[in-house]
C-alpha atoms as a PDB file:
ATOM      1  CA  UNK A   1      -6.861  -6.755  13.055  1.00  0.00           C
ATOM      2  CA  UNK A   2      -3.028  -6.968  13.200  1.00  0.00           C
ATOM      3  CA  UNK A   3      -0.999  -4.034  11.824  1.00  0.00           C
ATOM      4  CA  UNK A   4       1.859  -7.080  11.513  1.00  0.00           C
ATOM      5  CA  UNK A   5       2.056 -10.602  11.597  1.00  0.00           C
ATOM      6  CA  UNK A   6       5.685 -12.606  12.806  1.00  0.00           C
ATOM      7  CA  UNK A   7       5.659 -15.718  11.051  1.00  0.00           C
ATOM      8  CA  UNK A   8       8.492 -18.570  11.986  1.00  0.00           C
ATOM      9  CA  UNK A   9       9.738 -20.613   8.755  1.00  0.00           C
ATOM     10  CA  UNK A  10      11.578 -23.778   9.982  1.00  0.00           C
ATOM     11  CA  UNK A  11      13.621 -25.697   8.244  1.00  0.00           C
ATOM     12  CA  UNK A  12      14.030 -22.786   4.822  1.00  0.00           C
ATOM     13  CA  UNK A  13      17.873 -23.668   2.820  1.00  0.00           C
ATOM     14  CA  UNK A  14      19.947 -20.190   2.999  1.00  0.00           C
ATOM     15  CA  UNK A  15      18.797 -19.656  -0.690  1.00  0.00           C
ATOM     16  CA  UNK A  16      14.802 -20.218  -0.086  1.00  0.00           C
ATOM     17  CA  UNK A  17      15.104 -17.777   2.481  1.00  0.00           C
ATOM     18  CA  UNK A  18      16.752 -15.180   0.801  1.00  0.00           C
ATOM     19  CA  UNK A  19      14.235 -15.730  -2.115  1.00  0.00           C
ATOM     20  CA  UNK A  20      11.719 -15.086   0.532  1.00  0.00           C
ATOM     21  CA  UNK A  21      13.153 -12.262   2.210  1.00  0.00           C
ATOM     22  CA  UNK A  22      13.574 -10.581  -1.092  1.00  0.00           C
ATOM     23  CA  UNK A  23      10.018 -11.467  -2.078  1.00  0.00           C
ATOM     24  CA  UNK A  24       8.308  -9.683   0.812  1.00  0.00           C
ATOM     25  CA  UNK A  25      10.859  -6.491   0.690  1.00  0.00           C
ATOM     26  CA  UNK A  26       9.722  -5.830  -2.940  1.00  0.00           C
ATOM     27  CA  UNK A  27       5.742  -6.581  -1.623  1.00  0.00           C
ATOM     28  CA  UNK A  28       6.053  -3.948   1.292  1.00  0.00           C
ATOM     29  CA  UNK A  29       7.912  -1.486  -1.201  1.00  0.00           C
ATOM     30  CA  UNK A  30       5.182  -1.771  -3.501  1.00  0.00           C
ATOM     31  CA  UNK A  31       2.528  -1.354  -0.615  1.00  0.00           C
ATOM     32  CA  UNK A  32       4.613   2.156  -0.327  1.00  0.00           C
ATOM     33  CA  UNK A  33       4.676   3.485  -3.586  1.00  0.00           C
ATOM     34  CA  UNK A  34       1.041   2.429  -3.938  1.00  0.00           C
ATOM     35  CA  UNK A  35       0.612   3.968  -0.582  1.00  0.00           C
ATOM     36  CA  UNK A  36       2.204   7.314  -1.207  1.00  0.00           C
ATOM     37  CA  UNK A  37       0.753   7.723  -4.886  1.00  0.00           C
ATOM     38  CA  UNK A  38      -3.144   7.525  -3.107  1.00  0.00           C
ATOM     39  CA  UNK A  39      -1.861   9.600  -0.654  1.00  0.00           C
ATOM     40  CA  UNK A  40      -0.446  12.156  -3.208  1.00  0.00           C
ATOM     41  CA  UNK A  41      -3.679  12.261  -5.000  1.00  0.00           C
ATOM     42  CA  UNK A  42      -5.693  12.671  -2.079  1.00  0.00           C
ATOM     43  CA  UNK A  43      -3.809  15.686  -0.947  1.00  0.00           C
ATOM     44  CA  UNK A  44      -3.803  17.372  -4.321  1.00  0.00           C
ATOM     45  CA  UNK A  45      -7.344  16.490  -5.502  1.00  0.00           C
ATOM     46  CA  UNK A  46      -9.417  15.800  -2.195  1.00  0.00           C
ATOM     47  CA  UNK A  47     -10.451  12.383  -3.374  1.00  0.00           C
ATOM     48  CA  UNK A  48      -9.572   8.549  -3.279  1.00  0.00           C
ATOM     49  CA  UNK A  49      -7.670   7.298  -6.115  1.00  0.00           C
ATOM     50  CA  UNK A  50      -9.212   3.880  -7.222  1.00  0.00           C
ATOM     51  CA  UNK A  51      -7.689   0.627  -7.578  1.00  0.00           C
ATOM     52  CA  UNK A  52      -7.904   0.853 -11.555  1.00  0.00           C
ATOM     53  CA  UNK A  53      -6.130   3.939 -11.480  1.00  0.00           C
ATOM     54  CA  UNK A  54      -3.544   3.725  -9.017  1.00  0.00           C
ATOM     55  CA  UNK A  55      -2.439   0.735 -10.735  1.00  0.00           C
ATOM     56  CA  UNK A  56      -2.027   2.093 -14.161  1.00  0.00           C
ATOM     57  CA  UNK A  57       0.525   4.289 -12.143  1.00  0.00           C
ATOM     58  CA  UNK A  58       2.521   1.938 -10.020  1.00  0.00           C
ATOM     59  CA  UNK A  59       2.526  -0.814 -12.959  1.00  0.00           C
ATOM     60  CA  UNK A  60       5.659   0.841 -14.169  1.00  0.00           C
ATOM     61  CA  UNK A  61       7.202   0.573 -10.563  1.00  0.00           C
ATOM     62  CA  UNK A  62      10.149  -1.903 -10.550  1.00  0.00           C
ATOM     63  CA  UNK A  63       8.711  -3.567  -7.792  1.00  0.00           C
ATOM     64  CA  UNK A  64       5.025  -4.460  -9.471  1.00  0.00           C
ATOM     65  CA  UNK A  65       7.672  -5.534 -12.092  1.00  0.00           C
ATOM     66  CA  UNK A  66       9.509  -8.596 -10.353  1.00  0.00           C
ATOM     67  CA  UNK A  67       6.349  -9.587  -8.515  1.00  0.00           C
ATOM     68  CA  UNK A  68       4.368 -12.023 -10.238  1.00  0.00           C
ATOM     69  CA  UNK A  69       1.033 -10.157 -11.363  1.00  0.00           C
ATOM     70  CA  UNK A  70      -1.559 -11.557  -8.870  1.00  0.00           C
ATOM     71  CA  UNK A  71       0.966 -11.172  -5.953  1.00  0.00           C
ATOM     72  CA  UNK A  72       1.666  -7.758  -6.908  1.00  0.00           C
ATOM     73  CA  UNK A  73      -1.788  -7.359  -7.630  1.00  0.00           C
ATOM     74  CA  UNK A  74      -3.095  -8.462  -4.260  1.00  0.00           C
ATOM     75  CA  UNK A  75      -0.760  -6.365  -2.744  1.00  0.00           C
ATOM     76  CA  UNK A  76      -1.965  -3.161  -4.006  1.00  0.00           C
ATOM     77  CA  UNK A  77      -5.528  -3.788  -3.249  1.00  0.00           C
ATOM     78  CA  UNK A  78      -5.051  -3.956   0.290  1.00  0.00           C
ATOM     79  CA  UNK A  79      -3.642  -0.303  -0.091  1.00  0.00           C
ATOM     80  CA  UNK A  80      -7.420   0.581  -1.061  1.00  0.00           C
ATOM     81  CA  UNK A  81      -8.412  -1.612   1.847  1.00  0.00           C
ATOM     82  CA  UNK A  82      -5.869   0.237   4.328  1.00  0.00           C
ATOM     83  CA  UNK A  83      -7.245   3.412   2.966  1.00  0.00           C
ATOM     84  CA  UNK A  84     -10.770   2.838   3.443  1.00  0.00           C
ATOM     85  CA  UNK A  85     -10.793   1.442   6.842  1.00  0.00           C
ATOM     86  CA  UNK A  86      -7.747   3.732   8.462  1.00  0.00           C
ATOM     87  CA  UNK A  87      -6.225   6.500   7.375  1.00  0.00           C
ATOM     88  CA  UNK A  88      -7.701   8.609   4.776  1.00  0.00           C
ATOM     89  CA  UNK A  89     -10.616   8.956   6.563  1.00  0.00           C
ATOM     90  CA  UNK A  90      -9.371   9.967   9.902  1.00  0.00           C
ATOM     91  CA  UNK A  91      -7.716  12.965   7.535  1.00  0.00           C
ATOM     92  CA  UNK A  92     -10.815  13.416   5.625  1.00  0.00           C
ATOM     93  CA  UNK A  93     -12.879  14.336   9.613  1.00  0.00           C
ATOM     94  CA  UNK A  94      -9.519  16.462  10.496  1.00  0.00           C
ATOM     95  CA  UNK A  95      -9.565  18.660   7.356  1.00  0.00           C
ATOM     96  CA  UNK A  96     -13.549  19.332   7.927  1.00  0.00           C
ATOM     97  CA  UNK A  97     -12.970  19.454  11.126  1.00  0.00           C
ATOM     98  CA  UNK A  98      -9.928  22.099  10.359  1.00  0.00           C
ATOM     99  CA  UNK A  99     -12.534  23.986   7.687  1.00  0.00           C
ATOM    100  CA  UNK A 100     -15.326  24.344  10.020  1.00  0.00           C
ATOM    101  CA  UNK A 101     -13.255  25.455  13.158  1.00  0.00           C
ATOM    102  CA  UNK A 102     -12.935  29.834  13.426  1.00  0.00           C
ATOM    103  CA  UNK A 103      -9.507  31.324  12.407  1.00  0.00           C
END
């Protein structure tokens, strides 16, 4: 799996690309905010946020807002995807890990 993928666009006017550029800087900010409210609510409550909640609290988000739904959508589920396979549970072994070491 590729953390990033380069895609080349040939042959774009100056204003599709801008459209385009604009389109996947509101995408990866709303990959963030979805990001960091999981995140948030992992550290404070020592679970996973679901999908059905974190997006009742990034819906207000400016950037779910000019996204069209299913792109915006789409987007947020592969935070719960990211989550899952990556991060959260690397911290999840650390913090037993942390709790079962002696102090």
């Amino acid at each position: 799996m590729y953390a990033t993928q380069k895609n080349q666009l040939r042959r774009l006017s100056q204003q599709e690309f801008i459209a385009l550029s604009a389109l996947c800087r509101l995408s990866k900010n709303l990959f963030n905010v979805a990001l960091y409210e999981s995140r948030q609510y992992f550290f404070a409550q020592r679970k996973r946020l679901s999908y059905e909640s974190n997006y009742h609290l990034c819906k207000q988000n400016e950037n779910y807002r000019w996204l069209n739904t299913d792109i915006a959508q789409q987007t947020m589920k592969e935070v719960v995807i990211f989550i899952v396979g990556d991060r959260i549970l690397s911290i999840t072994c650390l913090s037993t890990l942390w709790r079962l070491l002696p102090r």
